[in-house]
PDB file of N, CA and C in Angstrom:
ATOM      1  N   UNK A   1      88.957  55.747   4.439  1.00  0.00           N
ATOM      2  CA  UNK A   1      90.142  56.581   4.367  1.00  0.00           C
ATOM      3  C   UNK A   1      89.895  57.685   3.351  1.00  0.00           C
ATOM      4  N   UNK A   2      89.920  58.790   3.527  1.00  0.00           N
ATOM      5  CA  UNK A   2      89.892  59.948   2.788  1.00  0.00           C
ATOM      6  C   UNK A   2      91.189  60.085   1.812  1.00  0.00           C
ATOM      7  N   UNK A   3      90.222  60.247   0.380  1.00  0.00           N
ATOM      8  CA  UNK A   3      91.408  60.064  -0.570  1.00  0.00           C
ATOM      9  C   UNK A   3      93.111  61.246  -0.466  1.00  0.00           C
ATOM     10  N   UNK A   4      92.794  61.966   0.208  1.00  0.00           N
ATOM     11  CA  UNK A   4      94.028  62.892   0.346  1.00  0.00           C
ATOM     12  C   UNK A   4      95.384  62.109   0.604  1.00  0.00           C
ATOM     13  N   UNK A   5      95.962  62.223  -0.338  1.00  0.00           N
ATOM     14  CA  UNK A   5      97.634  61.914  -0.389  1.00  0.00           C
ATOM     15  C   UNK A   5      97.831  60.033  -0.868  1.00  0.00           C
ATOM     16  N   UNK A   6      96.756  59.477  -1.056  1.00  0.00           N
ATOM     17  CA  UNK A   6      96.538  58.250  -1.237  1.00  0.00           C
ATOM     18  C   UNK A   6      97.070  57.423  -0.607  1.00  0.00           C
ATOM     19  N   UNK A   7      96.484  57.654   0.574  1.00  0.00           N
ATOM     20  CA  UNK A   7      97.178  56.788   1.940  1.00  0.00           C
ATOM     21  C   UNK A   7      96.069  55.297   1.727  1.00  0.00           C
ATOM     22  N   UNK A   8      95.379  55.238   1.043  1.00  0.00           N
ATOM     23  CA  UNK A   8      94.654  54.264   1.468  1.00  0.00           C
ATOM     24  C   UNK A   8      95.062  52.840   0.547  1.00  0.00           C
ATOM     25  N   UNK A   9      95.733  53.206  -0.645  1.00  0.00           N
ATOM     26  CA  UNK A   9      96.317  52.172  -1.109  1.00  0.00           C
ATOM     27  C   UNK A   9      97.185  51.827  -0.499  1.00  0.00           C
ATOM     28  N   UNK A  10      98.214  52.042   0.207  1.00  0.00           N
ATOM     29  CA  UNK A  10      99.449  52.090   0.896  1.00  0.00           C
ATOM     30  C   UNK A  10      98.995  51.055   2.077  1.00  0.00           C
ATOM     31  N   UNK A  11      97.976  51.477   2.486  1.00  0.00           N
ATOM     32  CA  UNK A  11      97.549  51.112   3.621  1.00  0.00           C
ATOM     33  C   UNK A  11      96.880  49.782   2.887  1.00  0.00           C
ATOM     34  N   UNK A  12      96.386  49.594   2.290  1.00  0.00           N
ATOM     35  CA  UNK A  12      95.499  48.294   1.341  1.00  0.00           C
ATOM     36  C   UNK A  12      96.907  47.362   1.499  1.00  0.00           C
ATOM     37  N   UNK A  13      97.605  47.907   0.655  1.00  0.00           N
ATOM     38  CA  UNK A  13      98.828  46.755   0.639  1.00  0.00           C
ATOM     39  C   UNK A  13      99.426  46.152   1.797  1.00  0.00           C
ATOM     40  N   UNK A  14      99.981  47.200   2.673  1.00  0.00           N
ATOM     41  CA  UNK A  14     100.504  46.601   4.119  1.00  0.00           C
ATOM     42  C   UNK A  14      99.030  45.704   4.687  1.00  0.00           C
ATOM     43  N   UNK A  15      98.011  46.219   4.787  1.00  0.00           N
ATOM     44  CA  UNK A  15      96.833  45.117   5.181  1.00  0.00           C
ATOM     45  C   UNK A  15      97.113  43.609   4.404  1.00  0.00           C
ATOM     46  N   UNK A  16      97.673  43.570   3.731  1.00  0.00           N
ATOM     47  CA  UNK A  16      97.497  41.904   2.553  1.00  0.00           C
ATOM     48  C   UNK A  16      98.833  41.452   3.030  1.00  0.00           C
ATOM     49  N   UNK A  17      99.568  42.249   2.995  1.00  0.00           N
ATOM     50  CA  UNK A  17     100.704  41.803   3.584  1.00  0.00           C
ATOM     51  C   UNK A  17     100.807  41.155   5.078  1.00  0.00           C
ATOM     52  N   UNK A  18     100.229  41.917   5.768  1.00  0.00           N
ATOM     53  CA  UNK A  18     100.246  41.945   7.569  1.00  0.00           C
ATOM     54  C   UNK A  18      99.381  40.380   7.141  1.00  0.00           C
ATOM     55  N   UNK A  19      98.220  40.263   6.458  1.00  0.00           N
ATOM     56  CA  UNK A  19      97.582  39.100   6.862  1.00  0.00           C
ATOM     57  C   UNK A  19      98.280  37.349   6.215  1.00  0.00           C
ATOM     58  N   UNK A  20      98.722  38.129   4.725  1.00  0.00           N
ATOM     59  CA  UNK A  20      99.778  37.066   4.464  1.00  0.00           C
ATOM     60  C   UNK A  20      99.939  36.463   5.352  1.00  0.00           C
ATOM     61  N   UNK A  21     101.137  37.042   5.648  1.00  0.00           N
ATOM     62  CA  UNK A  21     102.418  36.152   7.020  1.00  0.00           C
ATOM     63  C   UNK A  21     101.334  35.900   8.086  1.00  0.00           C
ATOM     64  N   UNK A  22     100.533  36.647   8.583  1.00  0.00           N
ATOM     65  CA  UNK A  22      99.886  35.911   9.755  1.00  0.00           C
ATOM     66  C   UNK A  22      98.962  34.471   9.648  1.00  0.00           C
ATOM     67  N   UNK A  23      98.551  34.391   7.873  1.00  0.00           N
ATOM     68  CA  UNK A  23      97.930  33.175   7.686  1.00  0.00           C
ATOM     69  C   UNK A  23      99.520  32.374   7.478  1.00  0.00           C
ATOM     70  N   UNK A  24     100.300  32.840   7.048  1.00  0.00           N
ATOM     71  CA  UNK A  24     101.329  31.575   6.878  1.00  0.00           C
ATOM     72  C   UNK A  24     101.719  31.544   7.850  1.00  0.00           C
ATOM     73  N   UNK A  25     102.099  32.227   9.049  1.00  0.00           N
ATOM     74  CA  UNK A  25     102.676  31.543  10.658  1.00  0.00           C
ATOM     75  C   UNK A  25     101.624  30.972  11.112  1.00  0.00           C
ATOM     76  N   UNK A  26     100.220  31.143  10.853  1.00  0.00           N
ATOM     77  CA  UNK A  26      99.070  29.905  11.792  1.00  0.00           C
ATOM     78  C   UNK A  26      99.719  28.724  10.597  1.00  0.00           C
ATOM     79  N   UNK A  27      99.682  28.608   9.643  1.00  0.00           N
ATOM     80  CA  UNK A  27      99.515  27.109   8.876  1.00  0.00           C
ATOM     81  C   UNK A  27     100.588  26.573   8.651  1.00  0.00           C
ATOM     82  N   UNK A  28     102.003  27.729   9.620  1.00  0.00           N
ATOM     83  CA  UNK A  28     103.013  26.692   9.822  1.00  0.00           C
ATOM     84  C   UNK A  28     102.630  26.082  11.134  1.00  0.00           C
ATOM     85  N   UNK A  29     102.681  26.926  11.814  1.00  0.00           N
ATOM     86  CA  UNK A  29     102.214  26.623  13.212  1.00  0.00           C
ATOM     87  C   UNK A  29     101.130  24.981  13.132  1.00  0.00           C
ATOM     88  N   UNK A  30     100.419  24.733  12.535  1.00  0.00           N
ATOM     89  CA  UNK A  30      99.436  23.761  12.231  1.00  0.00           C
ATOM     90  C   UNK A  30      97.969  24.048  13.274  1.00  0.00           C
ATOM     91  N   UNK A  31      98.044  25.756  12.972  1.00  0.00           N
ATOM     92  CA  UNK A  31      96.994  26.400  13.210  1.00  0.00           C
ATOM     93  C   UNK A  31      95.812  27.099  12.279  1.00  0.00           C
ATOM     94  N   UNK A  32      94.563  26.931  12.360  1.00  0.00           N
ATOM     95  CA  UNK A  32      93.728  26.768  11.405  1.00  0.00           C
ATOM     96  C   UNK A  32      93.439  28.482  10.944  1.00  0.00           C
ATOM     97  N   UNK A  33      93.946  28.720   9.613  1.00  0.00           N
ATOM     98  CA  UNK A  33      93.940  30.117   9.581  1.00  0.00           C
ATOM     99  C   UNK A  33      92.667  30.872   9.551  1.00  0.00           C
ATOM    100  N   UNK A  34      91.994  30.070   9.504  1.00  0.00           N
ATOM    101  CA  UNK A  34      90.595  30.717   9.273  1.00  0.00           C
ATOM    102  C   UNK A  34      89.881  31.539  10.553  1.00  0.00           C
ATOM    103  N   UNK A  35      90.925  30.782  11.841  1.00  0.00           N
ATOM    104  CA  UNK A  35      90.653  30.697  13.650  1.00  0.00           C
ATOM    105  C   UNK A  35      90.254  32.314  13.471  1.00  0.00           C
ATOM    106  N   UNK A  36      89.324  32.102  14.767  1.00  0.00           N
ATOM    107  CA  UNK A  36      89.003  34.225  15.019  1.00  0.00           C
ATOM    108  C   UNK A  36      90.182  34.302  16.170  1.00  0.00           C
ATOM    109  N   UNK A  37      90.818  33.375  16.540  1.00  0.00           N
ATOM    110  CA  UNK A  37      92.270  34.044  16.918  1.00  0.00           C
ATOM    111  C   UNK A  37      93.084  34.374  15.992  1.00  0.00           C
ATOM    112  N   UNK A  38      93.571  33.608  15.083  1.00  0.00           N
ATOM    113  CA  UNK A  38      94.180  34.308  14.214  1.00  0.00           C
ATOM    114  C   UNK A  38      93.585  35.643  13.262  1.00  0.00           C
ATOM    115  N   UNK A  39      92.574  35.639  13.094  1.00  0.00           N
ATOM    116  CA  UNK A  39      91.977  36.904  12.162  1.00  0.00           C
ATOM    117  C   UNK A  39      92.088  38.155  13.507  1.00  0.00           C
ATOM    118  N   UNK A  40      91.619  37.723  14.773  1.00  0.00           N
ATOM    119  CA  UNK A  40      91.606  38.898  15.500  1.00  0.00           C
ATOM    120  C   UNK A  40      93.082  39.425  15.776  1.00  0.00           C
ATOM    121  N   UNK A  41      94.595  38.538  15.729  1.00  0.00           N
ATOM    122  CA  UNK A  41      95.619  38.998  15.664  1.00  0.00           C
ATOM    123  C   UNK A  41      96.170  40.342  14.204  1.00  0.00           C
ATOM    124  N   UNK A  42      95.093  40.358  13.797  1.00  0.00           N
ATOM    125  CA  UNK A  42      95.362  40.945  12.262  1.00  0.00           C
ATOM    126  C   UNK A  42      94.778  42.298  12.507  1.00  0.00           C
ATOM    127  N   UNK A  43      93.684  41.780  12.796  1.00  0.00           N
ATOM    128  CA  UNK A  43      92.891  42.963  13.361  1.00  0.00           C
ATOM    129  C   UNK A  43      93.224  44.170  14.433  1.00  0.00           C
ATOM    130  N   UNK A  44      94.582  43.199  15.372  1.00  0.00           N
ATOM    131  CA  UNK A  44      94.973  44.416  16.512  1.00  0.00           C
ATOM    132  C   UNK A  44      96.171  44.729  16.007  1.00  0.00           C
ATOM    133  N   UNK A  45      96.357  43.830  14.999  1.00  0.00           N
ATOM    134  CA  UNK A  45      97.943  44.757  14.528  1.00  0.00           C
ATOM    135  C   UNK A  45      97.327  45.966  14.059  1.00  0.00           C
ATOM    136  N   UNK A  46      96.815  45.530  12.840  1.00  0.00           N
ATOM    137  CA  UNK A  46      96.333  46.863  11.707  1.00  0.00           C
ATOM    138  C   UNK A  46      95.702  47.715  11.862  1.00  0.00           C
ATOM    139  N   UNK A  47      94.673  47.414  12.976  1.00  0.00           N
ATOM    140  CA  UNK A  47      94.166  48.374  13.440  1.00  0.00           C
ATOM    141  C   UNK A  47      94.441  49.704  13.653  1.00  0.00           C
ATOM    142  N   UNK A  48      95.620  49.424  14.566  1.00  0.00           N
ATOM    143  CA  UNK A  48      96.625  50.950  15.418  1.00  0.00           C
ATOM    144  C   UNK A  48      97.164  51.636  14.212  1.00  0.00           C
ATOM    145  N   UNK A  49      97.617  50.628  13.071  1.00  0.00           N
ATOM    146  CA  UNK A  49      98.253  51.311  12.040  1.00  0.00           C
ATOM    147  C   UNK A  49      97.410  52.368  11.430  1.00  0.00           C
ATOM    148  N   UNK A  50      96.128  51.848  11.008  1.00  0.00           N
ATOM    149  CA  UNK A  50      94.930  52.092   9.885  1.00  0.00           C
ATOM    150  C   UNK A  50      94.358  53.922  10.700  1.00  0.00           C
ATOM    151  N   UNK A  51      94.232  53.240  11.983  1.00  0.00           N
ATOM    152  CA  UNK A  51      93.777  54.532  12.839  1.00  0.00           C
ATOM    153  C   UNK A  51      94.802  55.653  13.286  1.00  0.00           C
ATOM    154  N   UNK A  52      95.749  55.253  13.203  1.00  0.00           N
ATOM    155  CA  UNK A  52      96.998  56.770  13.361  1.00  0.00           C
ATOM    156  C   UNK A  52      97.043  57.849  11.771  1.00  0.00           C
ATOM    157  N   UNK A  53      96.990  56.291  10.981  1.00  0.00           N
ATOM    158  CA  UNK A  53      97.091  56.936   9.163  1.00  0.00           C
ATOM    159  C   UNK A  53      96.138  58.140   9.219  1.00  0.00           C
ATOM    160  N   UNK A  54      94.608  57.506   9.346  1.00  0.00           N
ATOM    161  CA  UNK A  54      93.015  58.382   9.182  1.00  0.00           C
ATOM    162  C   UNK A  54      93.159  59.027  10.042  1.00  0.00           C
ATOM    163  N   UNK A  55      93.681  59.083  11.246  1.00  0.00           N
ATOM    164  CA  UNK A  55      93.247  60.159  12.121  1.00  0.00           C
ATOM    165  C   UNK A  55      94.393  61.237  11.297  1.00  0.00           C
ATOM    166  N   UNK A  56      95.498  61.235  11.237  1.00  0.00           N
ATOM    167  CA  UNK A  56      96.480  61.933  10.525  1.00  0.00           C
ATOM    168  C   UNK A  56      95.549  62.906   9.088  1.00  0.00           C
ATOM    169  N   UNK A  57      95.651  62.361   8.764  1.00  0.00           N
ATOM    170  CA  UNK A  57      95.052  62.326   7.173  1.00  0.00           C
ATOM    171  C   UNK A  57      93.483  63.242   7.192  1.00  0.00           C
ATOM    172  N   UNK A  58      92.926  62.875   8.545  1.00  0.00           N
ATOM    173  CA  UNK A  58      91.523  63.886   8.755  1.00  0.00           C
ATOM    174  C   UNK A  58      92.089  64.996   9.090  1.00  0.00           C
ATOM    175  N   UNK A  59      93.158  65.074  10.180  1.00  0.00           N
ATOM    176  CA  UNK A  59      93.140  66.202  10.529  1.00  0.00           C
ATOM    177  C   UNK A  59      93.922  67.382   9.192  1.00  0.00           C
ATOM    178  N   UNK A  60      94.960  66.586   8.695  1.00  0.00           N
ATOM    179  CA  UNK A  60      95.176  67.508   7.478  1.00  0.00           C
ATOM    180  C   UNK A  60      93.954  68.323   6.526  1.00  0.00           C
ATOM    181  N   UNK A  61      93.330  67.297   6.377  1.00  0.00           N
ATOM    182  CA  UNK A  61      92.150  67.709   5.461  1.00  0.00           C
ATOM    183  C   UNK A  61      90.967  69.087   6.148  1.00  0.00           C
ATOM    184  N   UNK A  62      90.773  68.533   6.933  1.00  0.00           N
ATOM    185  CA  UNK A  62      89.851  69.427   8.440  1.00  0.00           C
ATOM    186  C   UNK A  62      90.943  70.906   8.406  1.00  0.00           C
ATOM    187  N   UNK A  63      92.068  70.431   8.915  1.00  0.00           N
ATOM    188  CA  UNK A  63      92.620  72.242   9.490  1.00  0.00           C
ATOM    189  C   UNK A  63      93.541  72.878   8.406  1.00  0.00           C
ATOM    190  N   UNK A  64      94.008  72.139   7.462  1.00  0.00           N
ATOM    191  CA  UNK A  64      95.059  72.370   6.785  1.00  0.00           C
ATOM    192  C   UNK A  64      94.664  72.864   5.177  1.00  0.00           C
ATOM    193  N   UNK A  65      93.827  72.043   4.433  1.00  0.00           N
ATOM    194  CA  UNK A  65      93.345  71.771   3.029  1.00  0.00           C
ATOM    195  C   UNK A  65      91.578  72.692   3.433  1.00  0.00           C
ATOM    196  N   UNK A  66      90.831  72.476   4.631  1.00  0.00           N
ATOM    197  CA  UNK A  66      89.984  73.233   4.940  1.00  0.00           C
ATOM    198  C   UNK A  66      89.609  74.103   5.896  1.00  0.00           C
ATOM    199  N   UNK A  67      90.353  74.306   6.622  1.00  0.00           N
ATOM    200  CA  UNK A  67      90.376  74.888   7.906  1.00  0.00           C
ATOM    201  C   UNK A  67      90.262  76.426   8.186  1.00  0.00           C
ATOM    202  N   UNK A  68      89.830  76.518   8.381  1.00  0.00           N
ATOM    203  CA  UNK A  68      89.754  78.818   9.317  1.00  0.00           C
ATOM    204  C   UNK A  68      89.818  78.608  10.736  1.00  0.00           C
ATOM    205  N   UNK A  69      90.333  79.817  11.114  1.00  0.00           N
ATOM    206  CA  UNK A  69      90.376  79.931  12.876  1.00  0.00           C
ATOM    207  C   UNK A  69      91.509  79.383  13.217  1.00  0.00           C
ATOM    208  N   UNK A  70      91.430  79.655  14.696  1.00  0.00           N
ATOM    209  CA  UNK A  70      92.634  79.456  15.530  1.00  0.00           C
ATOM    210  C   UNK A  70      93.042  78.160  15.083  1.00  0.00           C
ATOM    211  N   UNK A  71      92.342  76.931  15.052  1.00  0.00           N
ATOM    212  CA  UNK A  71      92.905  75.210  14.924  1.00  0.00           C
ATOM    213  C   UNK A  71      93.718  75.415  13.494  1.00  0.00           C
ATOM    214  N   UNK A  72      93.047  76.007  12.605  1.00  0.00           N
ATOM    215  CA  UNK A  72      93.686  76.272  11.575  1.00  0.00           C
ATOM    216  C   UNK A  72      95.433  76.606  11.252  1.00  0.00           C
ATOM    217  N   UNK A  73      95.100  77.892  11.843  1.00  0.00           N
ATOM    218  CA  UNK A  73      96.595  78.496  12.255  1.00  0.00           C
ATOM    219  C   UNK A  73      97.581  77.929  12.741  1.00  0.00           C
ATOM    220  N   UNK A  74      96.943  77.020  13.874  1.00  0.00           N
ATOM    221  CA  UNK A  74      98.347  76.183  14.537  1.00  0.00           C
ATOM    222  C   UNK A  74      98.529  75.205  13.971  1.00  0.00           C
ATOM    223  N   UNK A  75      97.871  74.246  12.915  1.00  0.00           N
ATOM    224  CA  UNK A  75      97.616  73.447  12.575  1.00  0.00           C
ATOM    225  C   UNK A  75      98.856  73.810  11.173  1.00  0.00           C
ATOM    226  N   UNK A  76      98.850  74.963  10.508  1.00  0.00           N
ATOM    227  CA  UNK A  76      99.385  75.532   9.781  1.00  0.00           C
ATOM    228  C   UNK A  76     100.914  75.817  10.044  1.00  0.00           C
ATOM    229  N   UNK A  77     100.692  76.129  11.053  1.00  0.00           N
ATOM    230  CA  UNK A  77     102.561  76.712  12.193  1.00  0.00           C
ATOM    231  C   UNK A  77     103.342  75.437  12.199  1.00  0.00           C
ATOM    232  N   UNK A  78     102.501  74.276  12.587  1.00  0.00           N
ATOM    233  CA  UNK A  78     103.184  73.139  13.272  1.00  0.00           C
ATOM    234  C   UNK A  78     103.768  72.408  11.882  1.00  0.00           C
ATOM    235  N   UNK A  79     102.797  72.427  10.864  1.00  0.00           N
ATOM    236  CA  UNK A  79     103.311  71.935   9.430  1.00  0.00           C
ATOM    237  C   UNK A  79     104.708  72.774   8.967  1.00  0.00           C
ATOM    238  N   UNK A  80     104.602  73.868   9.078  1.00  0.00           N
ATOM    239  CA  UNK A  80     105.718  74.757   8.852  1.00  0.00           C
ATOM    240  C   UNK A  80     107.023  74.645  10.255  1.00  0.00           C
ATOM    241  N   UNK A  81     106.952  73.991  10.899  1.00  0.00           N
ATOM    242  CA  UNK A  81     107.964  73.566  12.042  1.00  0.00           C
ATOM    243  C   UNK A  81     108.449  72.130  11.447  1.00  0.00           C
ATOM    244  N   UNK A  82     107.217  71.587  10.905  1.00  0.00           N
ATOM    245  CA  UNK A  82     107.649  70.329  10.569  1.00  0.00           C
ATOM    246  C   UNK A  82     108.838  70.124   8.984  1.00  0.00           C
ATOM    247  N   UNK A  83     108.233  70.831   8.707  1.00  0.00           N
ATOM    248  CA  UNK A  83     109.259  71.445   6.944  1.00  0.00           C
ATOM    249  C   UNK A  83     110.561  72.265   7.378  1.00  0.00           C
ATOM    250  N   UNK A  84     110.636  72.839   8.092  1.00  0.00           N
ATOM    251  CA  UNK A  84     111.982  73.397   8.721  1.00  0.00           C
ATOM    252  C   UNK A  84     112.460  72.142   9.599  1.00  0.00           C
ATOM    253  N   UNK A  85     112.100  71.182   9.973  1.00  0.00           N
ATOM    254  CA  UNK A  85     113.278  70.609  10.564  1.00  0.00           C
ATOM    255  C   UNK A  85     113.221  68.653   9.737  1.00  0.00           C
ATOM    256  N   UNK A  86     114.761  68.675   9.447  1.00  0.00           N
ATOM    257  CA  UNK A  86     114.515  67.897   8.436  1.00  0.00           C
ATOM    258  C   UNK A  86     114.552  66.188   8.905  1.00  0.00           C
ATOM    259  N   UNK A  87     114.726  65.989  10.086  1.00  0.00           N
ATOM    260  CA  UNK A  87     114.466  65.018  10.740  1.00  0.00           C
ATOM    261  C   UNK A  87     112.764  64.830  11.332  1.00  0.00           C
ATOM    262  N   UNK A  88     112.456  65.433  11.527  1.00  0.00           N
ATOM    263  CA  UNK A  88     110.917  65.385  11.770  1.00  0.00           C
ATOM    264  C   UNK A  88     110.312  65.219  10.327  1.00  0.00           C
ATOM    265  N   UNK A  89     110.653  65.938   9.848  1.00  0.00           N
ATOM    266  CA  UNK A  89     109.980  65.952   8.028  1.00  0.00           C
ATOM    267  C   UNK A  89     110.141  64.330   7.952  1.00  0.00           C
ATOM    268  N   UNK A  90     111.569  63.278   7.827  1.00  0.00           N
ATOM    269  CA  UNK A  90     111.691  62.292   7.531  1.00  0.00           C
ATOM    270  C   UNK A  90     110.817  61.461   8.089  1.00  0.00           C
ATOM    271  N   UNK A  91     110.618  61.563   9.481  1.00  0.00           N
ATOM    272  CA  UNK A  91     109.903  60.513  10.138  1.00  0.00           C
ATOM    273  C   UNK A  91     108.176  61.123   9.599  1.00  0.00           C
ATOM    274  N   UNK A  92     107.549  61.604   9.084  1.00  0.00           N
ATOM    275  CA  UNK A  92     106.340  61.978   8.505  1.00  0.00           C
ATOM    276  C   UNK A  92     106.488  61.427   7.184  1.00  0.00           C
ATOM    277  N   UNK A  93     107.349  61.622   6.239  1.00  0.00           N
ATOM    278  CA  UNK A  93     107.643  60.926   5.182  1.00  0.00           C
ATOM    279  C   UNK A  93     107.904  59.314   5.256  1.00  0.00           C
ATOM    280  N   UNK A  94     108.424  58.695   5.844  1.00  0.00           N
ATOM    281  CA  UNK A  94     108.526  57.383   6.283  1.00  0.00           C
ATOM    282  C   UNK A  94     107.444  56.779   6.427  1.00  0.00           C
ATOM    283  N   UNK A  95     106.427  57.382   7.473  1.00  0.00           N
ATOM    284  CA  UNK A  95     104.995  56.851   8.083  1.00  0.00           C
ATOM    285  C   UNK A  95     104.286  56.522   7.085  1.00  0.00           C
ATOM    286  N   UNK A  96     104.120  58.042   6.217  1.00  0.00           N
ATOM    287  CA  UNK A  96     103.155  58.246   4.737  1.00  0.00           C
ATOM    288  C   UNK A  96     103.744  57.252   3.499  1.00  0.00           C
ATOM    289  N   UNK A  97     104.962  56.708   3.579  1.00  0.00           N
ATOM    290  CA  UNK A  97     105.311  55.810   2.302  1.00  0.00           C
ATOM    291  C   UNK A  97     104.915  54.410   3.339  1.00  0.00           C
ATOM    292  N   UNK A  98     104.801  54.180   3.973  1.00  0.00           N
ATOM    293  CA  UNK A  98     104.174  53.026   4.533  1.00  0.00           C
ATOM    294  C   UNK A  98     105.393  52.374   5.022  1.00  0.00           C
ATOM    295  N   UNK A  99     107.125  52.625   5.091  1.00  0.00           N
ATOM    296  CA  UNK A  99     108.458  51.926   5.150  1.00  0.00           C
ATOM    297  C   UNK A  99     108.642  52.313   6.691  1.00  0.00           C
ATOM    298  N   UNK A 100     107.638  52.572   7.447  1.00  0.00           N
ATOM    299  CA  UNK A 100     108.148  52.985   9.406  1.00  0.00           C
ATOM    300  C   UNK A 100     106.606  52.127  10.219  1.00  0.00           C
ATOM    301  N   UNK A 101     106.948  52.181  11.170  1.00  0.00           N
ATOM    302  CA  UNK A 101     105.889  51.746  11.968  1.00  0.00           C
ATOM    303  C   UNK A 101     106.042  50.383  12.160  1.00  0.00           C
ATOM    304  N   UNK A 102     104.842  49.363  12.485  1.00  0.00           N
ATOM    305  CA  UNK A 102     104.791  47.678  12.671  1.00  0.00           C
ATOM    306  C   UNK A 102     104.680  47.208  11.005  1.00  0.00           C
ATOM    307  N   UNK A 103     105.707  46.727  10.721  1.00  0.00           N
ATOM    308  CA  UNK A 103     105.754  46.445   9.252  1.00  0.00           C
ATOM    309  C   UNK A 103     105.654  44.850   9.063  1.00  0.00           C
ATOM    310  N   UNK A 104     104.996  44.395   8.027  1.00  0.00           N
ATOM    311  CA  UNK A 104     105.121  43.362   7.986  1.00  0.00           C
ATOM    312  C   UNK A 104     106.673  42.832   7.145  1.00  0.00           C
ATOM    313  N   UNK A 105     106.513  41.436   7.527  1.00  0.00           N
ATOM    314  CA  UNK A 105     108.049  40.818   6.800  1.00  0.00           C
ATOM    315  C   UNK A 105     107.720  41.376   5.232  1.00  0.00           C
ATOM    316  N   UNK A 106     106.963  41.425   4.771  1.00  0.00           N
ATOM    317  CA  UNK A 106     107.278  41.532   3.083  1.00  0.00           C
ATOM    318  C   UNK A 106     107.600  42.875   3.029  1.00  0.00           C
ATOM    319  N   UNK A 107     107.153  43.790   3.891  1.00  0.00           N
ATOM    320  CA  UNK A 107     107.171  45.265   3.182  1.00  0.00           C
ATOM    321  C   UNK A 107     108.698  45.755   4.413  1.00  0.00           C
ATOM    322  N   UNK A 108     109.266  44.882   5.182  1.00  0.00           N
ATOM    323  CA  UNK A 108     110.570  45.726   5.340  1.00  0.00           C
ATOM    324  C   UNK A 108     111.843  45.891   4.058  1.00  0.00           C
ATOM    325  N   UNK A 109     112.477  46.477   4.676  1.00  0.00           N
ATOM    326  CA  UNK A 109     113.286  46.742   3.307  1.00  0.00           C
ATOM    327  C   UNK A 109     114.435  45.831   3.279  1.00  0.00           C
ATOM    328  N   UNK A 110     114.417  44.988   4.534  1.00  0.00           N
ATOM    329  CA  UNK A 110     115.760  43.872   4.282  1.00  0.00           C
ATOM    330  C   UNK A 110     114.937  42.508   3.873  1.00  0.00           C
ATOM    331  N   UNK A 111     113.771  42.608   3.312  1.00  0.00           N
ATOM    332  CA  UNK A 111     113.106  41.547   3.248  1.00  0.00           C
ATOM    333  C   UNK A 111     113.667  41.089   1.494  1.00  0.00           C
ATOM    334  N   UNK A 112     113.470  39.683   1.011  1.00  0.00           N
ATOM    335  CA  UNK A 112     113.031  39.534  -0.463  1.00  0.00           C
ATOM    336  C   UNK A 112     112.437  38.709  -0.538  1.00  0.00           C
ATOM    337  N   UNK A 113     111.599  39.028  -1.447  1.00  0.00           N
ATOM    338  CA  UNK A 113     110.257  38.045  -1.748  1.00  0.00           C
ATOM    339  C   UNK A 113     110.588  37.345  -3.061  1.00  0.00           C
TER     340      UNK A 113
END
């Protein structure tokens, strides 16, 4: 994960989290957490998460923080569409604090630990 905006701690935590609960539902379950079914369930959650974050996060860096040319420009426009409208802004802000998407039980916000 490319250090820009420090998505990768964010992302570290929801990973410990996501696997938490998935080792504690196998070892309620009286399923062996160690199983490559259970590790591969971890793996297709977080996955989708981990890869929307980085792909996000490259392309900022690529067209936005380094970019020239046309990709640049639109890349530039669409950020500035996104800051003018303040419901789109939220759901980008949401994603990036890690509080939207497949969340695990610890990190929703009606959760207490």
């Amino acid at each position: 994960m490319h250090p820009l905006a420090g998505q990768g701690v964010n992302l570290g935590l929801l990973d410990a989290a996501a696997l938490a609960e998935l080792l504690l539902a196998a070892r309620a379950g009286e399923e062996d957490p160690g199983a490559l079914g259970v590790l591969r369930r971890y793996e297709r959650w977080r996955k989708s998460e981990v890869a929307l974050m980085s792909t996000a996060i490259d392309g900022f860096d690529r067209f936005l923080a380094h970019g020239t040319g046309p990709l640049a420009r639109l890349a530039q426009q669409g950020l500035s569409w996104v800051n003018r409208a303040p419901e789109l802004r939220r759901v980008f802000i949401r994603r990036a604090l890690g509080i939207s998407g497949e969340l695990p039980w610890a990190a929703r916000s009606n959760s207490t630990v």
